[in-house]
Protein backbone atom coordinates (compact mmCIF):
# COMPACT_ATOMS: atom_id res chain seq x y z
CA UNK A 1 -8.02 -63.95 -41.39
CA UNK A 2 -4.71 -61.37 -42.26
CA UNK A 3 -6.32 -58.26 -41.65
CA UNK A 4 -4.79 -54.82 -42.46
CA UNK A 5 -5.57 -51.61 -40.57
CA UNK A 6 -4.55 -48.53 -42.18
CA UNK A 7 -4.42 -45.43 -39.40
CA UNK A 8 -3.71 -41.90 -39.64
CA UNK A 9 -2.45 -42.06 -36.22
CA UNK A 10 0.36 -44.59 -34.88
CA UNK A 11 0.06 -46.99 -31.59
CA UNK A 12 1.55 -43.89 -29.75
CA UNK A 13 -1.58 -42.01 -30.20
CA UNK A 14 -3.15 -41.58 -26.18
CA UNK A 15 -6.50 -39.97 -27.37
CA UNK A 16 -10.38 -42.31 -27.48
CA UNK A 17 -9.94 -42.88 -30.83
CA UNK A 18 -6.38 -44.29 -30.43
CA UNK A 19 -7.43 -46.72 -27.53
CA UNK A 20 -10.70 -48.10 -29.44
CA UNK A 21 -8.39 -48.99 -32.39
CA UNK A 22 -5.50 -50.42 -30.33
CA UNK A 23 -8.04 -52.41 -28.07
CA UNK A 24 -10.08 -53.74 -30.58
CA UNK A 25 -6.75 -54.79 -32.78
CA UNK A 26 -5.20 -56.34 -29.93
CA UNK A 27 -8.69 -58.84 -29.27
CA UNK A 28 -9.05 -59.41 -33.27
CA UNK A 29 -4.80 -60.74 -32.76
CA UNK A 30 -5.65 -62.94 -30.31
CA UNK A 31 -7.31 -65.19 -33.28
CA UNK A 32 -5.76 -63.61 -36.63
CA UNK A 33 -3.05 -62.16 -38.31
CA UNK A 34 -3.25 -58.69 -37.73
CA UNK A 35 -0.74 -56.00 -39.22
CA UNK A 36 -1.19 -52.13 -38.90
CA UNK A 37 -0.13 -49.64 -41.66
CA UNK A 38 0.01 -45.49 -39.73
CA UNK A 39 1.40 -42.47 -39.90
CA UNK A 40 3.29 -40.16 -37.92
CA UNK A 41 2.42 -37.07 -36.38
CA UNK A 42 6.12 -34.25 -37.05
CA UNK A 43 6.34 -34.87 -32.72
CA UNK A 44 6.05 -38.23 -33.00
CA UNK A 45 8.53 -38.86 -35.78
CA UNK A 46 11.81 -39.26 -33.97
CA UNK A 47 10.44 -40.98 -31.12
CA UNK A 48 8.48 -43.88 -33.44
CA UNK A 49 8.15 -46.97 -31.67
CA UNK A 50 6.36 -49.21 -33.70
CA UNK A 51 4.04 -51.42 -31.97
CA UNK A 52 4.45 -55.30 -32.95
CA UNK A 53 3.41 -55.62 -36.50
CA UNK A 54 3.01 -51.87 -37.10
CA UNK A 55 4.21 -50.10 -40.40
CA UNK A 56 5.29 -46.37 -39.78
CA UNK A 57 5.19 -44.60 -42.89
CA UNK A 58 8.98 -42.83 -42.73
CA UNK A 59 8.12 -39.90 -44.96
CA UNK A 60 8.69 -36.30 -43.27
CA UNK A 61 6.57 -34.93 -46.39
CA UNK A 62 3.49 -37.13 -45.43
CA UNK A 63 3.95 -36.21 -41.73
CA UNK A 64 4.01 -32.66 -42.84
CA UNK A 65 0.87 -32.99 -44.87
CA UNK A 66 -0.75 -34.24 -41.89
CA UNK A 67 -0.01 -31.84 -39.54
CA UNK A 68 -1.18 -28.93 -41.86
CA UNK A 69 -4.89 -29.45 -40.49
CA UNK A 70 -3.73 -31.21 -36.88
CA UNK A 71 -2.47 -27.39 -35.66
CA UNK A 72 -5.81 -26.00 -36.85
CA UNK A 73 -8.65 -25.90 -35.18
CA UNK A 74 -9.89 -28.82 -36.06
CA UNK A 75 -6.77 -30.86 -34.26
CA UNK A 76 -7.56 -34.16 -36.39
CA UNK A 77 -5.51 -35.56 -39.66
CA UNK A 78 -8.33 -35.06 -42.07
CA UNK A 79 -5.32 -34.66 -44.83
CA UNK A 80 -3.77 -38.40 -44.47
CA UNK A 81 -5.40 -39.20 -47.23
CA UNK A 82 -3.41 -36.18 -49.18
CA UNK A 83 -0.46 -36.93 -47.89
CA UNK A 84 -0.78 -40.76 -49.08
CA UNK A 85 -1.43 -39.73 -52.63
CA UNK A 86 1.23 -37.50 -52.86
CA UNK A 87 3.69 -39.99 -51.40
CA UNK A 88 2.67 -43.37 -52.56
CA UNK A 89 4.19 -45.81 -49.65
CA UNK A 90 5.10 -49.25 -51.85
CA UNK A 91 4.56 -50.84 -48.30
CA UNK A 92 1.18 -49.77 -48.11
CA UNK A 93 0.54 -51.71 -51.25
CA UNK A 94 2.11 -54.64 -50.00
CA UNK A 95 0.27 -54.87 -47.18
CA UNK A 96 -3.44 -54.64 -49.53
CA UNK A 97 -2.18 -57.39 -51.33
CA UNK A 98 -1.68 -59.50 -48.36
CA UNK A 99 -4.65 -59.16 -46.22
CA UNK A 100 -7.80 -60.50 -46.49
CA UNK A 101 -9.68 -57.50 -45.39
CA UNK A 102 -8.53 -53.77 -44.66
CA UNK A 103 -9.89 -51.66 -41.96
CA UNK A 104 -9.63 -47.83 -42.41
CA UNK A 105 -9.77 -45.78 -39.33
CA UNK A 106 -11.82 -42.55 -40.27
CA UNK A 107 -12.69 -41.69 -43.66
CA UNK A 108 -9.78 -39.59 -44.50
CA UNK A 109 -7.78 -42.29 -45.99
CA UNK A 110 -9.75 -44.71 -48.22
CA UNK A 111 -10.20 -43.04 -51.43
CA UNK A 112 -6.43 -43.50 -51.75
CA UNK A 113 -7.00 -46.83 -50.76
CA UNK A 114 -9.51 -47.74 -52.38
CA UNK A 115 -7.88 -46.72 -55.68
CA UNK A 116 -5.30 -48.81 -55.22
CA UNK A 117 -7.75 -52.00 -55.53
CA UNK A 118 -7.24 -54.06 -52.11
CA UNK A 119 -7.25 -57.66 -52.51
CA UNK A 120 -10.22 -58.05 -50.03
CA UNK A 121 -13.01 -56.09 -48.58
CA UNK A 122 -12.84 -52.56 -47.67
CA UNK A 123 -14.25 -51.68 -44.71
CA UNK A 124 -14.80 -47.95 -42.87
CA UNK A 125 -14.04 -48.21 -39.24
CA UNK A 126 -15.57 -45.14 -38.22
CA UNK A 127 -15.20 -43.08 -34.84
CA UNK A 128 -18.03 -40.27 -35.28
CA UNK A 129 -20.07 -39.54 -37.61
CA UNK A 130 -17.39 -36.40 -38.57
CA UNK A 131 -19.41 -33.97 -40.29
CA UNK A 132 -21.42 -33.93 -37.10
CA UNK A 133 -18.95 -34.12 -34.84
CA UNK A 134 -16.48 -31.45 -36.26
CA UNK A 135 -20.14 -29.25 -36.72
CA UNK A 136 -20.43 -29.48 -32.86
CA UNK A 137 -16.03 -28.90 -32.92
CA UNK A 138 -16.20 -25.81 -34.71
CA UNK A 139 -18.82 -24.48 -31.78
CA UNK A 140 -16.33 -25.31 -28.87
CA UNK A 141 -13.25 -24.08 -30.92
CA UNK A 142 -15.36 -20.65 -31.80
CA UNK A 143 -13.97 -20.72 -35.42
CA UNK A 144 -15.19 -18.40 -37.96
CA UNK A 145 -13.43 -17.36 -40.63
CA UNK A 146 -12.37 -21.59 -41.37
CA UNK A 147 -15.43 -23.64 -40.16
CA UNK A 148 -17.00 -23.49 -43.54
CA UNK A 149 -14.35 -24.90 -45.77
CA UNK A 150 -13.36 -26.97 -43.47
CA UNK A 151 -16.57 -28.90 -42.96
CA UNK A 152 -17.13 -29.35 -46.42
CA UNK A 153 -14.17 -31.10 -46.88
CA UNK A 154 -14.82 -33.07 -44.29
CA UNK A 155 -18.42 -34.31 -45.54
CA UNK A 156 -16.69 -34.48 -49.13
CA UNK A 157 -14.39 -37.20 -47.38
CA UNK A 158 -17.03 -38.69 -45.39
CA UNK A 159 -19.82 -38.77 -47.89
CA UNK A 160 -16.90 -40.41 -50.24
CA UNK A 161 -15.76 -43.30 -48.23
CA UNK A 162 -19.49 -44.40 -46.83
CA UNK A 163 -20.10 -44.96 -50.58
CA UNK A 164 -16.70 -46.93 -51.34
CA UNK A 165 -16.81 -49.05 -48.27
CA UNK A 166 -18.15 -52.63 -47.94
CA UNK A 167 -18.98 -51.99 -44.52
CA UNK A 168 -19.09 -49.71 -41.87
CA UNK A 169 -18.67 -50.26 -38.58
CA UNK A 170 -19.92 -47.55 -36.30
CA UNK A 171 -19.64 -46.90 -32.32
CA UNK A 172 -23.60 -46.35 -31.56
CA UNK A 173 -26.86 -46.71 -32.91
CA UNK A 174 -27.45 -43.37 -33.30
CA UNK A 175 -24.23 -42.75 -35.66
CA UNK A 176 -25.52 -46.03 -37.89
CA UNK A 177 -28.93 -43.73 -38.30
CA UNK A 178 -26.94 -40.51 -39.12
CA UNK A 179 -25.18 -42.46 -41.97
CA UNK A 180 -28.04 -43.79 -43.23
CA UNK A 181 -30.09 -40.46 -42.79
CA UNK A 182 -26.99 -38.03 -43.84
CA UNK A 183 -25.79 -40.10 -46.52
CA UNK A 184 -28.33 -42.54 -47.50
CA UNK A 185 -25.93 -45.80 -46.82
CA UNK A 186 -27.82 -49.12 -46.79
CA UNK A 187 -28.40 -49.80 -43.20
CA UNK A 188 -27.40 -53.33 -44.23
CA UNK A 189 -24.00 -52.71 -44.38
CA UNK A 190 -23.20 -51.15 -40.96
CA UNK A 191 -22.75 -53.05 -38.19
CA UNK A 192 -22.77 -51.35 -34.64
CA UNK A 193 -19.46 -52.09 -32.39
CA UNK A 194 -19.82 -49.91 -28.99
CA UNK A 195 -16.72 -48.24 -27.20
CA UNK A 196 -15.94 -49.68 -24.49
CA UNK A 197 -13.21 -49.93 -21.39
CA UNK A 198 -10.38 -52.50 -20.58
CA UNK A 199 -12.49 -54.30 -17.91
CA UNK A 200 -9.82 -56.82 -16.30
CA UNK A 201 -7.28 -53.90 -16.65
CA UNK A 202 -9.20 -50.95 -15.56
CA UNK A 203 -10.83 -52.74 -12.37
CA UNK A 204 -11.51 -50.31 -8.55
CA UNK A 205 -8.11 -49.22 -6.51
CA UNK A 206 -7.63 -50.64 -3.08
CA UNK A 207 -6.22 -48.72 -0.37
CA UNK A 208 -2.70 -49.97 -1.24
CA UNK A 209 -2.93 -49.24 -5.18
CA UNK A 210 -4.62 -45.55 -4.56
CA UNK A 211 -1.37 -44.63 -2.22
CA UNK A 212 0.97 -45.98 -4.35
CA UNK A 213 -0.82 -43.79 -7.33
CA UNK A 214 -1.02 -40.82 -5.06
CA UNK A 215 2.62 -41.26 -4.49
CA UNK A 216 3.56 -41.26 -7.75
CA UNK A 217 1.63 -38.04 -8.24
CA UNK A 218 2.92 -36.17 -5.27
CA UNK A 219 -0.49 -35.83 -4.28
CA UNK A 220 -1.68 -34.85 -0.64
CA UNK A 221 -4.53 -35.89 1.96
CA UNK A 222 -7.49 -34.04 0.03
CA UNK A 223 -9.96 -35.32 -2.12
CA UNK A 224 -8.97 -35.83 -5.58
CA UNK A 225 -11.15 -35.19 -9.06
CA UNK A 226 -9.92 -36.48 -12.12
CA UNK A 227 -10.37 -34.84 -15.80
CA UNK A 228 -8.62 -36.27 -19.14
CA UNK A 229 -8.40 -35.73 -22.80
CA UNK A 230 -6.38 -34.69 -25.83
CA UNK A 231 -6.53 -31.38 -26.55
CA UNK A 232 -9.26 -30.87 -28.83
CA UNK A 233 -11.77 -28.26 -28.50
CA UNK A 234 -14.40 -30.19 -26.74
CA UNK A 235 -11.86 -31.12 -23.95
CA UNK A 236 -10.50 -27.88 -23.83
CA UNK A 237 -14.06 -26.00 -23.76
CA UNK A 238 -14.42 -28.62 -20.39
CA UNK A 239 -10.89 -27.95 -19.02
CA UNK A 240 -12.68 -24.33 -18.81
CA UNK A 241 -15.15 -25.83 -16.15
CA UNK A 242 -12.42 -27.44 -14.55
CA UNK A 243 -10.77 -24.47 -13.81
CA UNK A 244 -13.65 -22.41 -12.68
CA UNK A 245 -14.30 -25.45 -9.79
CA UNK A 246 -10.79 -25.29 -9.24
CA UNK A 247 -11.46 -21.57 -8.38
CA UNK A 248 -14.26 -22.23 -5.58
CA UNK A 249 -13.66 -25.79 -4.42
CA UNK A 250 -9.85 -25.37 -3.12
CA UNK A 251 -10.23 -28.20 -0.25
CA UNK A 252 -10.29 -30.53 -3.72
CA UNK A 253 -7.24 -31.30 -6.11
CA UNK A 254 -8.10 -31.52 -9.45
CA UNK A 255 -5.73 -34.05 -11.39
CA UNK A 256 -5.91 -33.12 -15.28
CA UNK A 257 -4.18 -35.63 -17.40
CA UNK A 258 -3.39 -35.46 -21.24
CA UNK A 259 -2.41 -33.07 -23.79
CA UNK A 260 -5.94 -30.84 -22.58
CA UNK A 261 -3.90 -29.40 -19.85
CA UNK A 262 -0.67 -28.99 -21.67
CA UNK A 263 3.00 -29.35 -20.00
CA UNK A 264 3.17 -31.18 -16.48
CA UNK A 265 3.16 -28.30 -13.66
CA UNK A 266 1.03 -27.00 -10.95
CA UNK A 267 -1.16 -24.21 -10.25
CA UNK A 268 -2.55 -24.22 -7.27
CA UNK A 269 -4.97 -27.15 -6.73
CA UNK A 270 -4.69 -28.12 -10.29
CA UNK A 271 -1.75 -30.66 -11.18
CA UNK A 272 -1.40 -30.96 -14.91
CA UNK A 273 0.51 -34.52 -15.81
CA UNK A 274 0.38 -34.19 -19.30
CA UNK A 275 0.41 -37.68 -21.78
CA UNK A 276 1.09 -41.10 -19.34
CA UNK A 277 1.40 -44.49 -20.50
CA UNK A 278 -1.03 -45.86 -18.28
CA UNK A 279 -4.53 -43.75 -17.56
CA UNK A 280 -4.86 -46.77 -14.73
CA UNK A 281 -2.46 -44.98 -12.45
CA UNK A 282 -4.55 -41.96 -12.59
CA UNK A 283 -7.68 -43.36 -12.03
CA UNK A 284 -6.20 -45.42 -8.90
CA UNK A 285 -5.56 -41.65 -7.30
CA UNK A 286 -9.16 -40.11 -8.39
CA UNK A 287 -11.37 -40.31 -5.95
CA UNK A 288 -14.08 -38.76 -8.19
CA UNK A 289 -13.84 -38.69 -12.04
CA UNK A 290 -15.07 -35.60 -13.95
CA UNK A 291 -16.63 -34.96 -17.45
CA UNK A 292 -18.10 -31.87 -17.92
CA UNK A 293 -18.12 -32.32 -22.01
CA UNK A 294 -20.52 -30.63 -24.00
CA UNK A 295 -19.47 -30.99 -27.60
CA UNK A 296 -17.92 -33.58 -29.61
CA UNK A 297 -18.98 -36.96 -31.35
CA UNK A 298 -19.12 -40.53 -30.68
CA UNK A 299 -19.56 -41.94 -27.46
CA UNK A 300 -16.91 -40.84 -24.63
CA UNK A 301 -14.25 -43.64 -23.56
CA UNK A 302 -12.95 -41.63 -20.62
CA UNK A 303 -16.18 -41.84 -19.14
CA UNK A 304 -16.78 -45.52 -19.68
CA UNK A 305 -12.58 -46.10 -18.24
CA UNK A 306 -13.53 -44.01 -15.02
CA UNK A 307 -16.62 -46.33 -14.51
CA UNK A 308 -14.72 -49.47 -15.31
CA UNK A 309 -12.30 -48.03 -12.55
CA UNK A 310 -15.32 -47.78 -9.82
CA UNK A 311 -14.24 -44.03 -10.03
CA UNK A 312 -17.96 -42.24 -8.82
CA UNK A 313 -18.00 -39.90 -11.92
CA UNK A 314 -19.77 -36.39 -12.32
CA UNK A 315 -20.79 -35.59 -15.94
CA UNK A 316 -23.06 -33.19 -18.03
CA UNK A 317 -25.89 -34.78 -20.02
CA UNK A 318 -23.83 -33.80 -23.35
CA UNK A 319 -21.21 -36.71 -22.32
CA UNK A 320 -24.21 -39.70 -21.73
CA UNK A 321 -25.25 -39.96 -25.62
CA UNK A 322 -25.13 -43.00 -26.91
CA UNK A 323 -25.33 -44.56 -23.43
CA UNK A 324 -27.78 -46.00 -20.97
CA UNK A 325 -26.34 -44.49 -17.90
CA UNK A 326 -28.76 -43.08 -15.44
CA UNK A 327 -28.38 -40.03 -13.36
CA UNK A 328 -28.18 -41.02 -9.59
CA UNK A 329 -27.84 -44.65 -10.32
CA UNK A 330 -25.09 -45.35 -12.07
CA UNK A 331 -23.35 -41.57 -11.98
CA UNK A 332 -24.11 -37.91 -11.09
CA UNK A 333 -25.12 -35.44 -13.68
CA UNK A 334 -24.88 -31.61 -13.22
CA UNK A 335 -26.33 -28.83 -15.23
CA UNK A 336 -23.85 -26.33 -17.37
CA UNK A 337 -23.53 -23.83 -14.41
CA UNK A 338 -20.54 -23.58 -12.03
CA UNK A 339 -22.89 -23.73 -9.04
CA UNK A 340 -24.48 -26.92 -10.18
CA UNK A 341 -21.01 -28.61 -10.73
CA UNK A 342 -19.92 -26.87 -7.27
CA UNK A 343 -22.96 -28.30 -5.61
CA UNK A 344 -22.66 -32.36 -7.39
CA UNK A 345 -19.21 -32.32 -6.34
CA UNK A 346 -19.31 -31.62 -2.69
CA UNK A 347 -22.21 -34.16 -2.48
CA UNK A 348 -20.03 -36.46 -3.87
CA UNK A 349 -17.22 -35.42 -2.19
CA UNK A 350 -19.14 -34.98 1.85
CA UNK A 351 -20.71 -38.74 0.79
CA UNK A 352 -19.01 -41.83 0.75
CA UNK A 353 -21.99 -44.34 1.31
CA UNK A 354 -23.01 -42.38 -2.41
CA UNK A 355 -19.32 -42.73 -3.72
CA UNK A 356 -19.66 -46.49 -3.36
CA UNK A 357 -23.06 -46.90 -4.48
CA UNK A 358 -22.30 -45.04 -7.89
CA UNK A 359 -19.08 -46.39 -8.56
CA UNK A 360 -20.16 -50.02 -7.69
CA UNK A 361 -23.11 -49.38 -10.10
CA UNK A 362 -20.78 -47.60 -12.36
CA UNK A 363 -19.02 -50.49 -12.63
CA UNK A 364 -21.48 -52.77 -12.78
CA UNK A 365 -22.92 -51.43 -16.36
CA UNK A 366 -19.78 -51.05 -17.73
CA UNK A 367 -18.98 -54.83 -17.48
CA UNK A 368 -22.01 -55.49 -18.80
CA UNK A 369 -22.22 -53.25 -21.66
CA UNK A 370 -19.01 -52.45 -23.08
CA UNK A 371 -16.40 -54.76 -22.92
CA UNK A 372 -13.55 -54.51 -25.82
CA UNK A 373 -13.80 -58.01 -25.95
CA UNK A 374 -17.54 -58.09 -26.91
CA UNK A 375 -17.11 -55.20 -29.33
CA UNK A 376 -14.53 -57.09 -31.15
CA UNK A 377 -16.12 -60.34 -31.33
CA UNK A 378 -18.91 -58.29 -32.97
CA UNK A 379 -16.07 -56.80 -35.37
CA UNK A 380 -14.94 -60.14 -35.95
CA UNK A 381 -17.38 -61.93 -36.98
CA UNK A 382 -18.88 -58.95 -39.26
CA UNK A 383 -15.35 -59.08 -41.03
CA UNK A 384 -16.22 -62.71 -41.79
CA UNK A 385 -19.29 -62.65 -43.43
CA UNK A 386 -18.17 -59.45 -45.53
CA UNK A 387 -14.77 -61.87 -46.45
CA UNK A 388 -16.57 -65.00 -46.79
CA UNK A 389 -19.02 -62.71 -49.02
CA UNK A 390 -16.63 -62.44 -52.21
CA UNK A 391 -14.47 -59.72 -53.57
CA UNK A 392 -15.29 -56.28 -53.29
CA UNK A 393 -18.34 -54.84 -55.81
CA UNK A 394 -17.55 -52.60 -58.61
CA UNK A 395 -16.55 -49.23 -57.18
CA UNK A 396 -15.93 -47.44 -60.24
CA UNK A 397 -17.78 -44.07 -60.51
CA UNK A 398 -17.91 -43.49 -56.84
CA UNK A 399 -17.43 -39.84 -56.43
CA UNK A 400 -14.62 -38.51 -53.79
């Protein structure tokens, strides 16, 4: 198959959304031709690198667009779709001719593509269900005076591109119901592809990789907890709880990586990194893995990457949907107080015979569960049957 996938992000984006779309596109190359239409964030734009077979669009005016809603609260690029209509990128056309199907990360983007009458199936590669998810953003973010317009735009966009899709592939079971319940999609046409981690690439530290990783992080002797994320308000809201353990647990360092914790620097027993390439190198130093997360959408990858890694991880409830992980078996959960975090991590951090157990276990459910190569064998063979299943319907009269 050539398949197309239009972004609103480039390769260079760090965040779970941008390492579901570059994992599963780098399994579907293995056996097709894939090629990868994005755009720019105004940061990015000078320092575009395009991965193999990636199309940047080169328009400062598009970029700009774009990060109009990105420096809002809402932190996302709900107005790529804008920015495509007012620009009109001939190579974006080029490429729908070519491929055989076109994947659409998010629904921001494919009424302008759809309009434009791809050769081959359309399909919605969703990451949330986003009217829920930027409901639940608007909470950690404490907006006010924006969340209403906002979030009708956003299930204007959504509602718009379930209809015009010929499938939808969604992360969990419980995002395929909240289409078909929100929007009244025919269950038929969504196919469930889980997040997932790197498995042979995010695989336990020995004693040799974790030095070399505490090394490179000019870390010390004492224990170290590990936190990451972009900085969105759901990661931010938990960078919150990071700080207030940070306050009473000073025999731990607390390694925050990402964009959540801003420029690289230290504060005490914090040590902000900012972006890496690699998230591996992090999770070779962490001898515990932290996700205190209580808003958001989707299923969280950073949790399923610090399992992969063996990492014994601490989480709130809030962070387990759409998984089967169970408290004390496969990781610890703590309740939304400091002194419930406090008391999870020392146990964790006082007992290694428990450390093992829950990151072998950890592990253990991760590699059988979600793999990005299972995930995109599902993808695969769903884009078959919806090429091998004709051109696309009729779409005309499908509201925006």
């Amino acid at each position: 198959m050539r398949i197309l996938d239009v972004s609103p992000r480039t390769s260079l984006h760090r965040g779970g959304s941008g390492t579901r779309t570059g994992n599963l596109l780098r399994h579907l190359g293995e056996r097709h031709d894939v090629r990868r239409f994005s755009q720019p964030r105004l940061r990015d734009f000078l320092a575009r690198r395009p991965a193999p077979g990636e199309w940047i669009h080169g328009s400062w005016r598009a970029a700009g667009i774009v990060e109009t809603a990105e420096r809002t609260w809402v932190t996302a690029p709900v107005l790529a779709g804008v920015a495509l209509r007012r620009t009109r990128p001939e190579k974006l056309r080029e490429l729908l001719d070519w491929a055989d199907v076109t994947l659409v990360e998010f629904p921001w983007q494919v009424a302008h593509v759809a309009r434009l009458e791809p050769t081959g199936p359309l399909v919605l590669a969703s990451h949330n269900v986003e009217a829920q998810k930027f409901a639940s953003y608007a909470v950690a973010a404490r907006a006010h005076m924006t969340r209403a317009p906002w979030l009708r735009y956003i299930a204007k966009m959504e509602r718009g591109a379930v209809k015009r899709a010929d499938l939808i592939i969604a992360v969990k079971e419980g995002d395929r119901n909240d289409f078909v319940e929100r929007y009244g999609v025919d269950p038929g046409k969504i196919v469930v592809a889980p997040n997932a981690a790197d498995i042979e690439g995010l695989t336990p530290a020995d004693l040799e990789r974790r030095a070399a990783a505490r090394r490179a992080f000019g870390l010390g002797p004492a224990p170290v907890a590990f936190y990451a994320g972009t900085d969105v308000p759901p990661n931010l809201r938990g960078l919150d709880w990071i700080r207030a353990l940070a306050k009473v647990a000073e025999e731990v360092t607390f390694l925050v990586v990402g964009t959540v914790g801003g420029r690289p620097r230290r504060e005490g027993n914090l040590v902000f990194t900012g972006p890496i390439d690699e998230i591996r190198l992090a999770l070779d130093a962490a001898d515990i893995s932290l996700c205190p997360v209580e808003f958001g959408g989707g299923t969280k990858i950073k949790l399923l990457e610090s399992l992969s890694a063996g990492v014994p991880t601490l989480a709130f409830e809030d962070s387990l949907l759409g998984l089967g992980l169970r408290d004390g078996e496969h990781l610890l959960l703590a309740r939304k107080t400091r002194e419930s975090l406090l008391e999870a991590l020392r146990r964790l951090v006082n007992d290694r015979a428990l450390r093992n157990r829950l990151g072998a276990a950890g592990r253990r459910y991760v590699a059988e569960h979600h793999d990005w190569r299972t995930s995109a064998a599902i993808v695969e063979a769903a884009l078959q049957r919806v090429v091998l299943g004709g051109r696309p319907r009729d779409r005309v009269g499908v509201a925006v």
